[in-house]
N, C-alpha and C. Protein backbone atom coordinates (compact mmCIF):
# COMPACT_ATOMS: atom_id res chain seq x y z
N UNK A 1 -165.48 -145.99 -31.86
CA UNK A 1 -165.61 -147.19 -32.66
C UNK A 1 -166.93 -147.88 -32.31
N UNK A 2 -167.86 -148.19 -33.30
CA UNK A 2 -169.11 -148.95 -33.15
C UNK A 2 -168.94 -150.59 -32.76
N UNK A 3 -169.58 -150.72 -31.89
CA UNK A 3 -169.48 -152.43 -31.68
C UNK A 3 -170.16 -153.07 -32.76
N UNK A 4 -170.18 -154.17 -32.81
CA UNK A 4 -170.95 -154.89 -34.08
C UNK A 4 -171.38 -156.44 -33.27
N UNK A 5 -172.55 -156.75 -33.36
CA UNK A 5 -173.51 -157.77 -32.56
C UNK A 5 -173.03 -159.41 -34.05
N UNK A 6 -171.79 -160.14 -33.77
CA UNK A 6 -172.00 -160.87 -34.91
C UNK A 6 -173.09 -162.16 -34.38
N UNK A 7 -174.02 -162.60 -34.98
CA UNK A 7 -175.00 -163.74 -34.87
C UNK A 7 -173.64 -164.89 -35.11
N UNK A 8 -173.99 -165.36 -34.26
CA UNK A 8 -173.16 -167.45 -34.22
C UNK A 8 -173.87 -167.97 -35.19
N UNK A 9 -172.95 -168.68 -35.40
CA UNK A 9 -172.72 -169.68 -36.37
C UNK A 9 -173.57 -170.83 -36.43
N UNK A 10 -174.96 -171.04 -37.52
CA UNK A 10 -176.35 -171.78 -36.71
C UNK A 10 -175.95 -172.61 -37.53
N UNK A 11 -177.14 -173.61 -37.64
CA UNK A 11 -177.67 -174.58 -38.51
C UNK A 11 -178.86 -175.23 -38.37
N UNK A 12 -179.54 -175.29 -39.83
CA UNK A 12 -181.06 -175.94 -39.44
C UNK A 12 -181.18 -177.61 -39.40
N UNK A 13 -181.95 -177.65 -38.78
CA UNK A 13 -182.37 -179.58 -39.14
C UNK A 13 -183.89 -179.25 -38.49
N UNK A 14 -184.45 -180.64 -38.74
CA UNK A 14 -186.10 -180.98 -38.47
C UNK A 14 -185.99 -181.09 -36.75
N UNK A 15 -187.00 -180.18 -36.46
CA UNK A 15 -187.13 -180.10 -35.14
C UNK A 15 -188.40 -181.25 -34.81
N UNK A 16 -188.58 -181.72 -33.68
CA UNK A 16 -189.74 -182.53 -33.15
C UNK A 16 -190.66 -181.60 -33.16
N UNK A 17 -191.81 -182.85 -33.50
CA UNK A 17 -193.33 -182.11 -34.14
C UNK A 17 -193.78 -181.74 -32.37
N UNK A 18 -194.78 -180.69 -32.30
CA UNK A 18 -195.66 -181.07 -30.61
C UNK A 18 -196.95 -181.95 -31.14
N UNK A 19 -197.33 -182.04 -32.14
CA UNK A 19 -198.26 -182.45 -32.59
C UNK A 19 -198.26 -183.61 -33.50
N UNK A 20 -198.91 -184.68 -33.78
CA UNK A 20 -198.57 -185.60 -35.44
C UNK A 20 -198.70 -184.88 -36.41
N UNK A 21 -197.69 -185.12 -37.22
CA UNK A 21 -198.08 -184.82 -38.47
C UNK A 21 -199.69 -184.56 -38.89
N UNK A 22 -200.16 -183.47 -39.42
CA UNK A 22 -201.19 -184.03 -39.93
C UNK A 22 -202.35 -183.30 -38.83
N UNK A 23 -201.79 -182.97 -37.71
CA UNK A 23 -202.59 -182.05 -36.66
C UNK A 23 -203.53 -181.11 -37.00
N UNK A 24 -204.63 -181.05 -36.94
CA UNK A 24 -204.93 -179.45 -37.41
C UNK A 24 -204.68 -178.32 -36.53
N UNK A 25 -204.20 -177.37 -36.37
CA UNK A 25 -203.62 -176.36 -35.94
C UNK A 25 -203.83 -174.83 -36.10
N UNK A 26 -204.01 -174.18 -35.33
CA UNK A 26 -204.09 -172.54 -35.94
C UNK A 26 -202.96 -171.46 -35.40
N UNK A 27 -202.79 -170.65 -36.76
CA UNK A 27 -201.84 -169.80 -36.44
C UNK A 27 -202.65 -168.42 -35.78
N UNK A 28 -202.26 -168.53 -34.43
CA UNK A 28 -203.04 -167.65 -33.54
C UNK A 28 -203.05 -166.17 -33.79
N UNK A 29 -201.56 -165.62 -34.62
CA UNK A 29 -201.76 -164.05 -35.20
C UNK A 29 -202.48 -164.10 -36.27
N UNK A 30 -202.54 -165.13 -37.34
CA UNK A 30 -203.59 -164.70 -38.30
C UNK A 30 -204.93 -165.76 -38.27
N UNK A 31 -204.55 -166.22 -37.67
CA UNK A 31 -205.97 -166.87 -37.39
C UNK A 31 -206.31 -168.13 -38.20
N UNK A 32 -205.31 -168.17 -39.18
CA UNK A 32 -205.62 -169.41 -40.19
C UNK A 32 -205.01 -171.00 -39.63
N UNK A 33 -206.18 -172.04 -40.20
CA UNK A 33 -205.92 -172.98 -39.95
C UNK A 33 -205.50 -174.35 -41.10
N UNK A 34 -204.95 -175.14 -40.07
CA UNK A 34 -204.35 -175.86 -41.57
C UNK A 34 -203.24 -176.99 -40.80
N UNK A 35 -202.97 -177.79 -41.24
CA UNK A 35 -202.59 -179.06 -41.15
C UNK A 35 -200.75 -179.18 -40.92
N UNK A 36 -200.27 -179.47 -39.57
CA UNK A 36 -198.99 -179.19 -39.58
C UNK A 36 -198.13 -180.22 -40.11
N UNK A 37 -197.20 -179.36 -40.77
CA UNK A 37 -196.30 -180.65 -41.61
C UNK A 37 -194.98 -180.80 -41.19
N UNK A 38 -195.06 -180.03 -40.75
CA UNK A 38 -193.25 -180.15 -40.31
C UNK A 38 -192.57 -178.88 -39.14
N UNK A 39 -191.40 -178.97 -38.25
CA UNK A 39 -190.98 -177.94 -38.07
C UNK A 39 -189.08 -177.89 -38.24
N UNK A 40 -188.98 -176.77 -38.41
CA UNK A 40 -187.60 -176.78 -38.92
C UNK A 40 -186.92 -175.82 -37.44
N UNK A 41 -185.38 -176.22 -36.69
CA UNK A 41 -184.90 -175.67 -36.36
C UNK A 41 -183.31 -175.03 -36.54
N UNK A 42 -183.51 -173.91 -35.84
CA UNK A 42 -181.81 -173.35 -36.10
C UNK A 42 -181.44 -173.00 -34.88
N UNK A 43 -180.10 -173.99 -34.92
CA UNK A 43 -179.24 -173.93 -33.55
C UNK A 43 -178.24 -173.49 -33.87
N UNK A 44 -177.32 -172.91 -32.74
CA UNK A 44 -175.75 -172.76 -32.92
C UNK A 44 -175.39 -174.05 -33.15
N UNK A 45 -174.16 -173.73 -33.84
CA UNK A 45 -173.08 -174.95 -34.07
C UNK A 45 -172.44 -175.45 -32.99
N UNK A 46 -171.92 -174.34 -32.07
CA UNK A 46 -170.80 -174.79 -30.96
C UNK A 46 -171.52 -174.60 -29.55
N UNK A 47 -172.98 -175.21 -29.31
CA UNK A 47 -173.61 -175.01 -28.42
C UNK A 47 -174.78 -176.06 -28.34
N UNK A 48 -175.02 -175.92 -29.69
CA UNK A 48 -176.43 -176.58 -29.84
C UNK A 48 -177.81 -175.96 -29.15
N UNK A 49 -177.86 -174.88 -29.04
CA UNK A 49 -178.87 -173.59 -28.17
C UNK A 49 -179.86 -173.73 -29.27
N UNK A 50 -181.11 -173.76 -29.08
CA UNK A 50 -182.51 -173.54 -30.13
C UNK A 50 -182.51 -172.00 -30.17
N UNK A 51 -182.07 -171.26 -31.54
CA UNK A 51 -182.16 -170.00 -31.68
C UNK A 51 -183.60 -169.45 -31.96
N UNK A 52 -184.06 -170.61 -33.03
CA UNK A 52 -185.96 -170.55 -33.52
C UNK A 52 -186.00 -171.91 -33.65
N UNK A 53 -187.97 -171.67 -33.79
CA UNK A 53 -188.31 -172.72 -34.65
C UNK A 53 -189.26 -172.61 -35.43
N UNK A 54 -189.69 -173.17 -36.40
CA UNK A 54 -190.65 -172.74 -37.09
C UNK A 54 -191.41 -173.87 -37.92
N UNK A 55 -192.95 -173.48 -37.85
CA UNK A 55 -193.85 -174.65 -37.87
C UNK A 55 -193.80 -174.49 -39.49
N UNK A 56 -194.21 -175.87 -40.27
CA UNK A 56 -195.20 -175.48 -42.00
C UNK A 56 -196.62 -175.95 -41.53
N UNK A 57 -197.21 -175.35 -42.25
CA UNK A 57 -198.97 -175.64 -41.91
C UNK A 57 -199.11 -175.76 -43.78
N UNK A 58 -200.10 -176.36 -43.79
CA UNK A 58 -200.89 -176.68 -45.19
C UNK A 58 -201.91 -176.50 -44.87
N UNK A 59 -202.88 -175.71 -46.13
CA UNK A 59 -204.13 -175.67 -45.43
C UNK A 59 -205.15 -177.26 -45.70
N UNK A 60 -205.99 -177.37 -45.22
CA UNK A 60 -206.54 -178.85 -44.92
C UNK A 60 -206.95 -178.98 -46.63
N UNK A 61 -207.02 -179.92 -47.05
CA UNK A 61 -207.82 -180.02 -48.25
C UNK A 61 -206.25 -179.57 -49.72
N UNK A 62 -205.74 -179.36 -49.34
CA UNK A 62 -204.41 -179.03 -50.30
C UNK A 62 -203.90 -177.17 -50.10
N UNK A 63 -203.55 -176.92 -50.94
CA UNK A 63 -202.81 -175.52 -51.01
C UNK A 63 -201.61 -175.19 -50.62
N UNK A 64 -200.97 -173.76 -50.47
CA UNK A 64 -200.05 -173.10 -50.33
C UNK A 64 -199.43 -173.20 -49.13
N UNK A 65 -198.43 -174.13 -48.64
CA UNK A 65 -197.71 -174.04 -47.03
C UNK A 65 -197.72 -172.80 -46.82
N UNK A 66 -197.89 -172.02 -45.90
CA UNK A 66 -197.33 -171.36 -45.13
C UNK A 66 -196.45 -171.59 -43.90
N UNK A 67 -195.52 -170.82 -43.23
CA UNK A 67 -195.02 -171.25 -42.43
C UNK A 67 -194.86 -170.02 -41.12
N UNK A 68 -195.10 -170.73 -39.60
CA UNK A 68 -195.30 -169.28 -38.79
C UNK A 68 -194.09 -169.88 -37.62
N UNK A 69 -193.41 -168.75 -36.59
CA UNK A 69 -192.97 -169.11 -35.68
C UNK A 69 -194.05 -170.09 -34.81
N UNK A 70 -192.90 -171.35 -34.13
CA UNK A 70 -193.54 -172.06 -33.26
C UNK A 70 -194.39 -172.12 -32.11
N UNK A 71 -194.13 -170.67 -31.63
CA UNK A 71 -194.64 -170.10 -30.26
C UNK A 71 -196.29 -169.82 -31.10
N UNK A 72 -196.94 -169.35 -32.30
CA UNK A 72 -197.29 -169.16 -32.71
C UNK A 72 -198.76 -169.65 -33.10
N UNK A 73 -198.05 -171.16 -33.01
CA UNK A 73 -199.34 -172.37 -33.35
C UNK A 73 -200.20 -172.81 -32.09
N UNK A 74 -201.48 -173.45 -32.62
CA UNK A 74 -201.64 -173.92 -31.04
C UNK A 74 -202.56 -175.11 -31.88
N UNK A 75 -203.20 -176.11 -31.07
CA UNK A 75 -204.49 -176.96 -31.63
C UNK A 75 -205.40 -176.32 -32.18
N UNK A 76 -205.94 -176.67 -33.04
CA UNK A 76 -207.35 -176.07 -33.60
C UNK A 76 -209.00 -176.87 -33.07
N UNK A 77 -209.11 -175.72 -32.57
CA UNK A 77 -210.90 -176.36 -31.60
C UNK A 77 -211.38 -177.36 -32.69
N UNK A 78 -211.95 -178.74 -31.77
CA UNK A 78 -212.50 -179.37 -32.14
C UNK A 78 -211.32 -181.07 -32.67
N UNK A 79 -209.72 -180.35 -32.21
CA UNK A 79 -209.26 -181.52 -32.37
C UNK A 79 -209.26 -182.12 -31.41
N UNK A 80 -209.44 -183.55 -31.55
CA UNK A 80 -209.75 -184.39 -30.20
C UNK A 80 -208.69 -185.47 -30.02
């Protein structure tokens, strides 16, 4: 008989920014930079454990959110 790995039972809400709103920021695997807007997390229900988190970036000047894991982001040179 195969075991089966079931994932717990999460839920998302707005995680605390590391940065203000509005930070400029780079996503260190692709290299792009852009303005953080928010981060979203997912916890268990019956624990409250941070399973992820995950940043939105905008790029500066308007465009397309993207969004990268949190571990992911860092300051972008030249913010002071």
């Amino acid at each position: 008989m195969a075991l089966t790995h079931e994932k717990p039972p999460t839920m998302l809400s707005h995680g605390q920014l590391p940065y203000p709103r509005g930070t400029l920021v780079t996503d260190v695997e692709t290299e792009r930079t852009g303005e953080l807007q928010g981060v979203i997390e997912e916890r268990t229900k019956d624990g409250d454990r941070v399973v992820s988190r995950t940043a939105f970036i905008r790029p500066r000047g308007g465009g397309v959110e993207w969004e990268a894991p949190f571990t992911r982001i860092r300051p972008a040179d030249g913010n002071g």
